[in-house]
C-alpha atoms as a PDB file:
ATOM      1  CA  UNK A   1       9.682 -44.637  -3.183  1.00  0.00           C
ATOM      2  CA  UNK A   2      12.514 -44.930  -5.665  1.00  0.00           C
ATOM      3  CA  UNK A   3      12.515 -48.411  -5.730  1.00  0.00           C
ATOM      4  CA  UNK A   4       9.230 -48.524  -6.818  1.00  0.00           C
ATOM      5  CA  UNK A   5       8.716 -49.495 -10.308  1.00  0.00           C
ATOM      6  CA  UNK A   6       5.524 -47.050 -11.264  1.00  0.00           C
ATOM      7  CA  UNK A   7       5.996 -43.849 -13.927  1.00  0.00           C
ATOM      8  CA  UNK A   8       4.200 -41.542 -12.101  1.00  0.00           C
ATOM      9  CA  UNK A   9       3.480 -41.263  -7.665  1.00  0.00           C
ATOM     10  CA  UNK A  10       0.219 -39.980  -6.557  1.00  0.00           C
ATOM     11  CA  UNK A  11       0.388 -37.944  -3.716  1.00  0.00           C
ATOM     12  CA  UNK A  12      -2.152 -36.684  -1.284  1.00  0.00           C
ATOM     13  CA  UNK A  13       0.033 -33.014  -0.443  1.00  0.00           C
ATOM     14  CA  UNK A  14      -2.602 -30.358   0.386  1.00  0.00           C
ATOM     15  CA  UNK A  15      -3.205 -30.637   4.230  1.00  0.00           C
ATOM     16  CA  UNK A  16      -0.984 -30.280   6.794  1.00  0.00           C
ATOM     17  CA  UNK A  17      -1.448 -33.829   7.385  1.00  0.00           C
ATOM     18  CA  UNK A  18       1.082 -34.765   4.142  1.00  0.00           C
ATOM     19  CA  UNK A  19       4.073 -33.731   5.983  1.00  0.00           C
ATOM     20  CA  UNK A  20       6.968 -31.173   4.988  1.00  0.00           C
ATOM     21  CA  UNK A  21       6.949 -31.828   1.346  1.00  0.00           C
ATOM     22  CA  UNK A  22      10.703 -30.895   0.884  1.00  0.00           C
ATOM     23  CA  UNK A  23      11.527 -34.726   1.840  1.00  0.00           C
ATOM     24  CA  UNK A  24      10.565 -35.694  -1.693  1.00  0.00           C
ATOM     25  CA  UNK A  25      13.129 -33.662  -3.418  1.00  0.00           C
ATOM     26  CA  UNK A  26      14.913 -36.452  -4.240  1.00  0.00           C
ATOM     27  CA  UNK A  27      12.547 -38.250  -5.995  1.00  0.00           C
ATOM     28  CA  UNK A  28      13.590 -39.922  -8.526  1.00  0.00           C
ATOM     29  CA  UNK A  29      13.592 -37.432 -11.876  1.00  0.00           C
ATOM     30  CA  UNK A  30      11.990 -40.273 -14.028  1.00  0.00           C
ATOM     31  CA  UNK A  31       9.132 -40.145 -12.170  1.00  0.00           C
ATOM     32  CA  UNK A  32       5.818 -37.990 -12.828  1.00  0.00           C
ATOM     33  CA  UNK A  33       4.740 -36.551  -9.560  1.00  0.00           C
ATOM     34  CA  UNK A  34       0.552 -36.443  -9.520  1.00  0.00           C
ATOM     35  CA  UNK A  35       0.354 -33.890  -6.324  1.00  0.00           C
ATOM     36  CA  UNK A  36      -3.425 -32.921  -5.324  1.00  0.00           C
ATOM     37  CA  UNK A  37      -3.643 -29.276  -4.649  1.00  0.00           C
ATOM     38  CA  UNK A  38      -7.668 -29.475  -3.733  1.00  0.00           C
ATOM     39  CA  UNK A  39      -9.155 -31.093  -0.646  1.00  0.00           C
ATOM     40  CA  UNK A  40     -12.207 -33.667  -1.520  1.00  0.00           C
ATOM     41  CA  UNK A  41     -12.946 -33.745   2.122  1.00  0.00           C
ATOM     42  CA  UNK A  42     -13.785 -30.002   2.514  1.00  0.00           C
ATOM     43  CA  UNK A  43     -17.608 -28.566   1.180  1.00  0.00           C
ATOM     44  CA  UNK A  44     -16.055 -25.473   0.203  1.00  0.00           C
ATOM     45  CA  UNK A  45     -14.122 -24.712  -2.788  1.00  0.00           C
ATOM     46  CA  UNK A  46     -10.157 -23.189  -2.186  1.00  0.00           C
ATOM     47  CA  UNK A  47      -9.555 -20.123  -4.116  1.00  0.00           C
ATOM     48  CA  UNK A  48      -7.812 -20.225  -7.415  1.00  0.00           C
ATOM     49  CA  UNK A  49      -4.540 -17.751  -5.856  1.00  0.00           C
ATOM     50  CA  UNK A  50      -4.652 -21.047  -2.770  1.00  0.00           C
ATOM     51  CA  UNK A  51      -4.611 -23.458  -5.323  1.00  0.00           C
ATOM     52  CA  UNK A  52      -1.829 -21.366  -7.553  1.00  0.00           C
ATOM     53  CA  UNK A  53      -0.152 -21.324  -4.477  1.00  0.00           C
ATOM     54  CA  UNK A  54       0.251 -25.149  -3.929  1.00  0.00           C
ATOM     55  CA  UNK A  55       0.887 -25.281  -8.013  1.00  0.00           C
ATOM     56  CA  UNK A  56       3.738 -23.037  -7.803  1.00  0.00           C
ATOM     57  CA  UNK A  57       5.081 -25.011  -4.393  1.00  0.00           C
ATOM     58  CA  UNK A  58       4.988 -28.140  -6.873  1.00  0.00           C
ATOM     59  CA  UNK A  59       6.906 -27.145  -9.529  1.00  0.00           C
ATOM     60  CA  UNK A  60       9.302 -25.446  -7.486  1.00  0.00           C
ATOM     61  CA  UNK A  61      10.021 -29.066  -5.489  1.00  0.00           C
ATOM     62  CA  UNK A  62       9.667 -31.610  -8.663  1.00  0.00           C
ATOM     63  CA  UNK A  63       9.871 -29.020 -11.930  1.00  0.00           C
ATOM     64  CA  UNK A  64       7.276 -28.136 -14.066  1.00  0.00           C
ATOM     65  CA  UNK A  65       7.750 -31.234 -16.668  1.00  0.00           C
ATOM     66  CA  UNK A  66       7.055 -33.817 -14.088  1.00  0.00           C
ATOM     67  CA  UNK A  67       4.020 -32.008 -12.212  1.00  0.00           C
ATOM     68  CA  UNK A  68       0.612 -33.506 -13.079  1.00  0.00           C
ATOM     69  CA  UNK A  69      -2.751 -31.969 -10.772  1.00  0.00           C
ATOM     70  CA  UNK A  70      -5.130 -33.682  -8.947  1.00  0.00           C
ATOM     71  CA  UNK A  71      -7.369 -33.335  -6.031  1.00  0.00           C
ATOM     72  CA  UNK A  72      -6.272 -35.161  -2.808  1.00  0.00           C
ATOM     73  CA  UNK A  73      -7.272 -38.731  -3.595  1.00  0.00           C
ATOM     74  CA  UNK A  74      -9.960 -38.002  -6.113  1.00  0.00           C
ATOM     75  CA  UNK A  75     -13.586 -37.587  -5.485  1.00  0.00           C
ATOM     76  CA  UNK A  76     -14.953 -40.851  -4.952  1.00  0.00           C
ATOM     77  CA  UNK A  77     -13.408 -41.222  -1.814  1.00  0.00           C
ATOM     78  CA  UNK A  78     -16.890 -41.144  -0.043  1.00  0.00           C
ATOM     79  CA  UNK A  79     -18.734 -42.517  -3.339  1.00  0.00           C
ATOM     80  CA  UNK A  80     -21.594 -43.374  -0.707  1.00  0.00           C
ATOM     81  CA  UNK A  81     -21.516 -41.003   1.209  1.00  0.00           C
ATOM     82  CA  UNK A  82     -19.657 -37.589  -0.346  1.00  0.00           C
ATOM     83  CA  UNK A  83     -18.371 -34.840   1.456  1.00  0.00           C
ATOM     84  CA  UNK A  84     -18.332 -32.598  -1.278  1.00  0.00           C
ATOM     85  CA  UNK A  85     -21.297 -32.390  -3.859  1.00  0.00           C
ATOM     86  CA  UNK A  86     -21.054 -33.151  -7.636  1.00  0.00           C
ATOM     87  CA  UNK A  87     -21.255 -29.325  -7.702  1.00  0.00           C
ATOM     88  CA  UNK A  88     -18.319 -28.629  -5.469  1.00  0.00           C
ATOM     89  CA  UNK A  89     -16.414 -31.025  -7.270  1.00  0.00           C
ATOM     90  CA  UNK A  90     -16.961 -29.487 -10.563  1.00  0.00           C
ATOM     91  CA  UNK A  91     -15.972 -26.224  -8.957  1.00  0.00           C
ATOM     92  CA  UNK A  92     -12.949 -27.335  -7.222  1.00  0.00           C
ATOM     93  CA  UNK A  93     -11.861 -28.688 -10.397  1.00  0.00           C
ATOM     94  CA  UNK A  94     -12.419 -25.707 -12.409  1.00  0.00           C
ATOM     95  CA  UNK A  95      -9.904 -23.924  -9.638  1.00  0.00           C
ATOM     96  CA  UNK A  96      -7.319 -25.968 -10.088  1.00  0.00           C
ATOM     97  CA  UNK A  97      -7.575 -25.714 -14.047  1.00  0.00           C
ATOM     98  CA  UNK A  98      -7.804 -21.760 -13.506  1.00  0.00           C
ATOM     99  CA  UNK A  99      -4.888 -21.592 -11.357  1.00  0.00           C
ATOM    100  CA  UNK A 100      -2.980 -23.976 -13.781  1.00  0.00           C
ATOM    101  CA  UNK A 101      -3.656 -21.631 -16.404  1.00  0.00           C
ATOM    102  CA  UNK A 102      -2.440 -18.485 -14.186  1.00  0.00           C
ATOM    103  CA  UNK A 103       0.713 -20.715 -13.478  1.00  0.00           C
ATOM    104  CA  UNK A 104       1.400 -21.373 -17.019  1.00  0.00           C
ATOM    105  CA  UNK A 105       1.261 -17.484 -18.012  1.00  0.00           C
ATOM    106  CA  UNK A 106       4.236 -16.698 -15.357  1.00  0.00           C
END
């Protein structure tokens, strides 16, 4: 992925499914990392200490300066047919800017 000429990588990294994250230490430092830290395919909404959690697992791997949040490969995944409702995605987003905010304080 270093080869890659892009500014920032947008990574899908909050299911098991994404791997041991730790092989992406050596990313690159010129690179922005986007890493979601909320699941579009679940109904339900993680809590903000779950999404803090996967914040704080972020920074620690690529530094606070290059961490931007997003939800595992957006919402519109399922545009016809969505998994989670406009609802849940205004909820899961609010989470993640909540738990940002509790990350920032520390």
């Amino acid at each position: 992925m270093n080869r890659v000429n892009v500014g920032v990588l947008f990574l899908e990294l909050c299911t098991g499914r994404a791997g041991d994250s730790e092989v992406l230490r050596g990313l690159d430092t010129d690179k922005r990392i986007a890493v979601g830290v909320a699941n579009q395919k679940l109904d339900s909404v993680e809590s903000i200490e779950e999404v803090g959690r996967r914040i704080a697992a972020a920074i620690d791997l690529f530094g606070r300066e290059r961490v931007l949040l997003t939800p595992d490969c957006g919402f519109a995944t399922f545009a016809d047919n969505p998994v989670a409702s406009a609802k849940t995605a205004e909820a899961k987003l609010k989470a993640i800017v909540e738990a940002r905010n509790l990350t920032a304080a520390v």
